[in-house]
PDB file of N, CA and C in Angstrom:
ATOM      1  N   UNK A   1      62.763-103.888 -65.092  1.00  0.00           N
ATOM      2  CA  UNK A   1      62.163-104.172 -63.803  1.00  0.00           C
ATOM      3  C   UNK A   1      61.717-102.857 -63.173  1.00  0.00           C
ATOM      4  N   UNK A   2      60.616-102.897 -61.977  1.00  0.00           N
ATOM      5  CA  UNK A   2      59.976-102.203 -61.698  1.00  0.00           C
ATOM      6  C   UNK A   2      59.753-102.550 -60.117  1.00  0.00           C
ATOM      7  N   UNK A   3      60.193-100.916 -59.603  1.00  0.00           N
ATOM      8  CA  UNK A   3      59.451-101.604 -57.711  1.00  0.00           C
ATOM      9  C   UNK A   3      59.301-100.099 -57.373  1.00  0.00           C
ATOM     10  N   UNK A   4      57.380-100.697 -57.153  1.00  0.00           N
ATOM     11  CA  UNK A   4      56.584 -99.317 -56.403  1.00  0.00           C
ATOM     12  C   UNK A   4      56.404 -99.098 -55.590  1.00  0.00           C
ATOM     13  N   UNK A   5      55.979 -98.140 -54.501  1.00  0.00           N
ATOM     14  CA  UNK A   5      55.969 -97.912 -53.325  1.00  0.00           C
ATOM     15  C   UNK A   5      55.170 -98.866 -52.666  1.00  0.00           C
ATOM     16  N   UNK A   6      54.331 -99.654 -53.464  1.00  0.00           N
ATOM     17  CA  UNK A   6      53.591-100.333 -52.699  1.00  0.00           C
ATOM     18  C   UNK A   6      54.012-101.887 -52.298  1.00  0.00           C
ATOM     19  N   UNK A   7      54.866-102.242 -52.579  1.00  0.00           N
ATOM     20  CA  UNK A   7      55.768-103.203 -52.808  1.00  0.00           C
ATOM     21  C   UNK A   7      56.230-102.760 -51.835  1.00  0.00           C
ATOM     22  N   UNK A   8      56.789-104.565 -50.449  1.00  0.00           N
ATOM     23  CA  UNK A   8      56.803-104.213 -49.171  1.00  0.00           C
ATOM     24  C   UNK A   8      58.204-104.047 -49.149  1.00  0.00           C
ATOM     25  N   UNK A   9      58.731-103.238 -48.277  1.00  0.00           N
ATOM     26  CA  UNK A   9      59.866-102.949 -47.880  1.00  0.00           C
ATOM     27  C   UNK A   9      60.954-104.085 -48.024  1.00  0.00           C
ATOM     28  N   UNK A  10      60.366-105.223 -47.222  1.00  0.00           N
ATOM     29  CA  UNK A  10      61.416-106.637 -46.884  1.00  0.00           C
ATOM     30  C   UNK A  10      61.739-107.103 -48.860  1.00  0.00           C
ATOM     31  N   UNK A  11      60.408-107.033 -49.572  1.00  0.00           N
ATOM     32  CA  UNK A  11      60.723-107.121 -50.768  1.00  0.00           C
ATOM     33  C   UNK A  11      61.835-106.163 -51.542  1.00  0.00           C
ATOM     34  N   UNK A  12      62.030-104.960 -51.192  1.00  0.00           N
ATOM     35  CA  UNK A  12      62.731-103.774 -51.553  1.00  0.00           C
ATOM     36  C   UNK A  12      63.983-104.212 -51.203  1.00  0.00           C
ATOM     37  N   UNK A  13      64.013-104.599 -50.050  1.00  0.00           N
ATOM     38  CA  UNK A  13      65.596-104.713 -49.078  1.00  0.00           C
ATOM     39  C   UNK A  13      66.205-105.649 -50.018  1.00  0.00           C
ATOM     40  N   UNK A  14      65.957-106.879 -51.102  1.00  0.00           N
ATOM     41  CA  UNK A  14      66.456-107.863 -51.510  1.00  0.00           C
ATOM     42  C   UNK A  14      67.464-107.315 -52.739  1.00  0.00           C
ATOM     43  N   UNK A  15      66.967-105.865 -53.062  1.00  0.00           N
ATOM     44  CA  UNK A  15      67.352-105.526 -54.295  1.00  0.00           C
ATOM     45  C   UNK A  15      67.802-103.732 -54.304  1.00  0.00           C
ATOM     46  N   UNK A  16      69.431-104.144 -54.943  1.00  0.00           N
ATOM     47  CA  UNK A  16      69.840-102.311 -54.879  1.00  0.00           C
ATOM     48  C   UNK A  16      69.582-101.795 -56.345  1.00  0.00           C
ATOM     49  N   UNK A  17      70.356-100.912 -56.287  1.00  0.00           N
ATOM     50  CA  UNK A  17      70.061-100.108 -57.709  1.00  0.00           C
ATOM     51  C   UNK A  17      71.677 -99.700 -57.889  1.00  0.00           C
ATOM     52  N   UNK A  18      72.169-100.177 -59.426  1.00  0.00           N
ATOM     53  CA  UNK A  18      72.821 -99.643 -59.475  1.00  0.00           C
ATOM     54  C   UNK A  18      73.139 -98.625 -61.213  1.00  0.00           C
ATOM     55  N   UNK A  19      74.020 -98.065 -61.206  1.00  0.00           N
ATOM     56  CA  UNK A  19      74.024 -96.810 -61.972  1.00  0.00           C
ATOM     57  C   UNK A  19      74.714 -97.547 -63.803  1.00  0.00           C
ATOM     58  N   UNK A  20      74.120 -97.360 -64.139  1.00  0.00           N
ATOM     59  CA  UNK A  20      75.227 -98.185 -65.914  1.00  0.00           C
ATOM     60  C   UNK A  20      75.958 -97.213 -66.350  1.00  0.00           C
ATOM     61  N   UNK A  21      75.797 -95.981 -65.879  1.00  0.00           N
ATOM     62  CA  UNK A  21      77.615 -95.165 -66.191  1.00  0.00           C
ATOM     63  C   UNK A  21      78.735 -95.650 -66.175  1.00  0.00           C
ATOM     64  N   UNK A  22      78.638 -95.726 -64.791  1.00  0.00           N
ATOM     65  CA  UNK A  22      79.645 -95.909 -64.102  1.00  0.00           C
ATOM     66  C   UNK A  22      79.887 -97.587 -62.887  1.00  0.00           C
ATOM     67  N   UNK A  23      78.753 -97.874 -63.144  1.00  0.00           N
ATOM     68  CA  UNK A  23      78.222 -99.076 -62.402  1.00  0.00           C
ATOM     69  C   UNK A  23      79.058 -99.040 -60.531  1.00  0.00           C
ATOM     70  N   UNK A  24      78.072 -98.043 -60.111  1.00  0.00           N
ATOM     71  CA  UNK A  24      78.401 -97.793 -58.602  1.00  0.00           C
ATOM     72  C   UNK A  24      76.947 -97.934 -58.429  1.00  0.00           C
ATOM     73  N   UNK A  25      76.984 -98.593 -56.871  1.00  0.00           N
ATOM     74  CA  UNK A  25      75.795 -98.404 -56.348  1.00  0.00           C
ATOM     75  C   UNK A  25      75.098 -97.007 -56.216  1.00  0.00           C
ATOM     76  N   UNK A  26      73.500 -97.375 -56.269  1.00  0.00           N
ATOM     77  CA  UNK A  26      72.754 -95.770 -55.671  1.00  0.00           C
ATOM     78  C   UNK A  26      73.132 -96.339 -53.942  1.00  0.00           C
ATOM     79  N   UNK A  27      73.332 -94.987 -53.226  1.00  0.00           N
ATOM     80  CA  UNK A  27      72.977 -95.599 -51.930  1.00  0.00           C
ATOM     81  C   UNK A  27      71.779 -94.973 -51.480  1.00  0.00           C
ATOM     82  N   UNK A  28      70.897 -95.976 -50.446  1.00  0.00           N
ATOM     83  CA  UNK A  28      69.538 -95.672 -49.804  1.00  0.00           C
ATOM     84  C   UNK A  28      69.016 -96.519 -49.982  1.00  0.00           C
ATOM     85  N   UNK A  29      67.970 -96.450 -49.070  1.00  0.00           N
ATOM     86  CA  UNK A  29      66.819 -97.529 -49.368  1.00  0.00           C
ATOM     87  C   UNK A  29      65.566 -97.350 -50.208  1.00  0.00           C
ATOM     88  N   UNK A  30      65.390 -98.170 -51.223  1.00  0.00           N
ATOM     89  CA  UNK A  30      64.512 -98.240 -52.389  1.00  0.00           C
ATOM     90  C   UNK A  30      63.166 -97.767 -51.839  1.00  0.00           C
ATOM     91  N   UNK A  31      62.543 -96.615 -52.661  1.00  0.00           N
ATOM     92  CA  UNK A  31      61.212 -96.354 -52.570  1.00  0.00           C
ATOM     93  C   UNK A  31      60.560 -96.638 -53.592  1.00  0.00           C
ATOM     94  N   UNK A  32      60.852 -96.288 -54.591  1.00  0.00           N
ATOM     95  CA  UNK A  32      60.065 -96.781 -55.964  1.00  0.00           C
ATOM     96  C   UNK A  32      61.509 -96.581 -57.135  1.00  0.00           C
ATOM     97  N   UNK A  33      61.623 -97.442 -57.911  1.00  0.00           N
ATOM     98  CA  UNK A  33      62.882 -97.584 -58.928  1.00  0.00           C
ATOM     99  C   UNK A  33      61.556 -97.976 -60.400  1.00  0.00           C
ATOM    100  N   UNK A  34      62.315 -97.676 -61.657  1.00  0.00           N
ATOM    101  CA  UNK A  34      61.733 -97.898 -62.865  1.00  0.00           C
ATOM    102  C   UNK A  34      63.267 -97.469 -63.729  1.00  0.00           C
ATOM    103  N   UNK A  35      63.858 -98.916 -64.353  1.00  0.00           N
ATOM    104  CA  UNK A  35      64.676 -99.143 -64.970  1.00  0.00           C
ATOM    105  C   UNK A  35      64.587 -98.764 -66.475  1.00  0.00           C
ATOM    106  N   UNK A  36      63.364 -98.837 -66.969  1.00  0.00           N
ATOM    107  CA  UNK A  36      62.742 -98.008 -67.962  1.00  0.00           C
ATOM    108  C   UNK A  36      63.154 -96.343 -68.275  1.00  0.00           C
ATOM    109  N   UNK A  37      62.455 -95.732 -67.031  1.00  0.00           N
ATOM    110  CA  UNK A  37      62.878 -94.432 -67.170  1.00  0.00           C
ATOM    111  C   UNK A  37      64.516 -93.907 -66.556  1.00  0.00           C
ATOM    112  N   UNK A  38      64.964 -94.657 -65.566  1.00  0.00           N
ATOM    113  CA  UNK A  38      65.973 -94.613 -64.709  1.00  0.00           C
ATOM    114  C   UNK A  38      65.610 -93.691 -64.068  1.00  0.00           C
ATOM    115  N   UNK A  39      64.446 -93.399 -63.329  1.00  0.00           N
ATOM    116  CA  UNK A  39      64.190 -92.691 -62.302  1.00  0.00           C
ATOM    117  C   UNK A  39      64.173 -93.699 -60.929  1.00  0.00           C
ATOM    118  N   UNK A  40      64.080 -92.749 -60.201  1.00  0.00           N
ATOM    119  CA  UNK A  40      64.134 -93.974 -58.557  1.00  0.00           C
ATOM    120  C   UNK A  40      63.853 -92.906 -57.517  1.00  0.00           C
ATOM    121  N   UNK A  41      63.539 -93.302 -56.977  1.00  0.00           N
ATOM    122  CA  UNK A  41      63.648 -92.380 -55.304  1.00  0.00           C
ATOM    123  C   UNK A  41      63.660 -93.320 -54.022  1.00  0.00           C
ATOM    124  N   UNK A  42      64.739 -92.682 -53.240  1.00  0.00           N
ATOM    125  CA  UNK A  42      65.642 -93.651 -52.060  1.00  0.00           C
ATOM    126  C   UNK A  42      65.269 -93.020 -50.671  1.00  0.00           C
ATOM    127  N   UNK A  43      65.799 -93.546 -50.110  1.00  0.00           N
ATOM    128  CA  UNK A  43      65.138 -92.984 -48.559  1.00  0.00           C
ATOM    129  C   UNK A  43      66.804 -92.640 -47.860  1.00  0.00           C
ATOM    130  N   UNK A  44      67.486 -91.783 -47.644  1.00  0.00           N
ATOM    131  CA  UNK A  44      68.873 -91.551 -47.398  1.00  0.00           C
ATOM    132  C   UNK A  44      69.319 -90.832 -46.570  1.00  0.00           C
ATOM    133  N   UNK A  45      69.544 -90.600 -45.163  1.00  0.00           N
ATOM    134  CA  UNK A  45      69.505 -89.490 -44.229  1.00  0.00           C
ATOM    135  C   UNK A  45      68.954 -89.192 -43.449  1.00  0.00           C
ATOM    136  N   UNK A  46      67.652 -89.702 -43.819  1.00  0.00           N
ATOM    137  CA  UNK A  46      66.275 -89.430 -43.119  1.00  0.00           C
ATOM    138  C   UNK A  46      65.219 -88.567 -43.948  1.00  0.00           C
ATOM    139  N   UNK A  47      65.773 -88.964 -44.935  1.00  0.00           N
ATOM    140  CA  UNK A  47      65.267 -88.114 -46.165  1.00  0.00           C
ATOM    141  C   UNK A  47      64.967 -88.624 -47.577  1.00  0.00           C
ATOM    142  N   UNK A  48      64.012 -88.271 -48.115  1.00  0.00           N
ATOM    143  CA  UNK A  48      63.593 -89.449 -49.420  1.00  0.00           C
ATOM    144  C   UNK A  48      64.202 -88.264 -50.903  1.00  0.00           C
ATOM    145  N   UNK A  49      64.905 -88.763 -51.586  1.00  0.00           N
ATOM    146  CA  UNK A  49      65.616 -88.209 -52.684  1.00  0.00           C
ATOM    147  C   UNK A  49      64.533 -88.880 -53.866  1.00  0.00           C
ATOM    148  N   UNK A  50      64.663 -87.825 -55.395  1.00  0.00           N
ATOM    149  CA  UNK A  50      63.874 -88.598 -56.185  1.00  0.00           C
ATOM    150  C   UNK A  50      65.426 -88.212 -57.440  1.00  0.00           C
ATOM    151  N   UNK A  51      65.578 -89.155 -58.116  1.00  0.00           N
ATOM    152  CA  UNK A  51      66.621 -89.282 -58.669  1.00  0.00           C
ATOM    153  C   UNK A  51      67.004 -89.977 -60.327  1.00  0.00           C
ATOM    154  N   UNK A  52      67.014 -89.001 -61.476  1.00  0.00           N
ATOM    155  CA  UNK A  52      66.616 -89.409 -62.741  1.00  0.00           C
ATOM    156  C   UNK A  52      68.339 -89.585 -63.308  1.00  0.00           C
ATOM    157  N   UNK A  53      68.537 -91.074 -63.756  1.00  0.00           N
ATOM    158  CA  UNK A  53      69.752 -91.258 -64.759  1.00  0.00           C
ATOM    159  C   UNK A  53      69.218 -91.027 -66.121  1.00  0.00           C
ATOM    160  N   UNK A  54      68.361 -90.789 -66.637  1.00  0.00           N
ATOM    161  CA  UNK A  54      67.893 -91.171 -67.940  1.00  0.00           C
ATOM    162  C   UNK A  54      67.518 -92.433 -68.130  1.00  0.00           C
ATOM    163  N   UNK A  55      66.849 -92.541 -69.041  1.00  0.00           N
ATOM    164  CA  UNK A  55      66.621 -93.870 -69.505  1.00  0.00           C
ATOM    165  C   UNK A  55      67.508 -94.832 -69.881  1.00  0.00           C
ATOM    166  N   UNK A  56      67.070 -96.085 -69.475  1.00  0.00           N
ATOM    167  CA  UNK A  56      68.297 -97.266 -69.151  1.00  0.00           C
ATOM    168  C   UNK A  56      69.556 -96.681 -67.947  1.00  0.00           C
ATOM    169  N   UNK A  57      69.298 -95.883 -67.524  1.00  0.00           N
ATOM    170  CA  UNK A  57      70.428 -95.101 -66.502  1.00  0.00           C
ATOM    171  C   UNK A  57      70.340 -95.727 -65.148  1.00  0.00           C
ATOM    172  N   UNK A  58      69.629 -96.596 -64.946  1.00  0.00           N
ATOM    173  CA  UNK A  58      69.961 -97.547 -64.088  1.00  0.00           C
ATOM    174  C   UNK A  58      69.963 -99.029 -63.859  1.00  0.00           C
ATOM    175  N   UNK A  59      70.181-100.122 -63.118  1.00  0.00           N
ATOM    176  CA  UNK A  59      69.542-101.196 -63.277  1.00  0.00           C
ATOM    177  C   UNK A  59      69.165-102.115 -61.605  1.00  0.00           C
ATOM    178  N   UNK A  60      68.528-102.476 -61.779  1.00  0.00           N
ATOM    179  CA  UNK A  60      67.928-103.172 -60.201  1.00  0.00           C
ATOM    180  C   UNK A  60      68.561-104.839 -59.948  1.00  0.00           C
ATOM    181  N   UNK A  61      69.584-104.942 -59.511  1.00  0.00           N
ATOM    182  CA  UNK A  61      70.114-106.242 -58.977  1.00  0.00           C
ATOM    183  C   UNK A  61      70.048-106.500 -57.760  1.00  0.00           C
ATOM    184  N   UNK A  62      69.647-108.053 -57.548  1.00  0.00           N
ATOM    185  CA  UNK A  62      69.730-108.746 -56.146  1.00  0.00           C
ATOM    186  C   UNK A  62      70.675-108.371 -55.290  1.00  0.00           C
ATOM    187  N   UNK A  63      70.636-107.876 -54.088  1.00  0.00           N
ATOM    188  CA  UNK A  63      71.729-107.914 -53.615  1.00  0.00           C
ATOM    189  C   UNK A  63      72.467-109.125 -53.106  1.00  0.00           C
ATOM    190  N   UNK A  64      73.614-109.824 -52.893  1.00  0.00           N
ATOM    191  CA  UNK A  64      74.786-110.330 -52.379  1.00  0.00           C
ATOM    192  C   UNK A  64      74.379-111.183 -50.835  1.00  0.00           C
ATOM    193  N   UNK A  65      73.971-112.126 -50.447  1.00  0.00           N
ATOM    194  CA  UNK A  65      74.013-112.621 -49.028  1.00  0.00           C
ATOM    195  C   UNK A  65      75.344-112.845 -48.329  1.00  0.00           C
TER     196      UNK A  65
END
């Protein structure tokens, strides 16, 4: 799975990212994720992070209501 910047926020909010190391959440809010590369970049602080697990190094699940 795949979510680009252009992909609306409210769509973003439905879905976190989490890590297959260790399977902990990333925390922040999704800017663009690619489960492929396990790159992502989050919005966290007030500040946008860009953030590489390696490939397959992450995965994008629904979040929880």
């Amino acid at each position: 799975m795949k979510l680009e910047s252009w992909h609306s926020s409210e769509d973003k909010r439905r879905w976190k990212i989490v890590r297959t190391d260790n399977y902990t959440d990333v925390p922040g809010e999704i800017v663009t994720a690619d489960e492929t590369t396990g790159e992502c970049s989050v919005h966290v602080g007030g500040e946008t992070k860009t953030l590489s697990f390696g490939a397959g190094g992450i995965r994008i699940v629904g979040r929880r209501r």
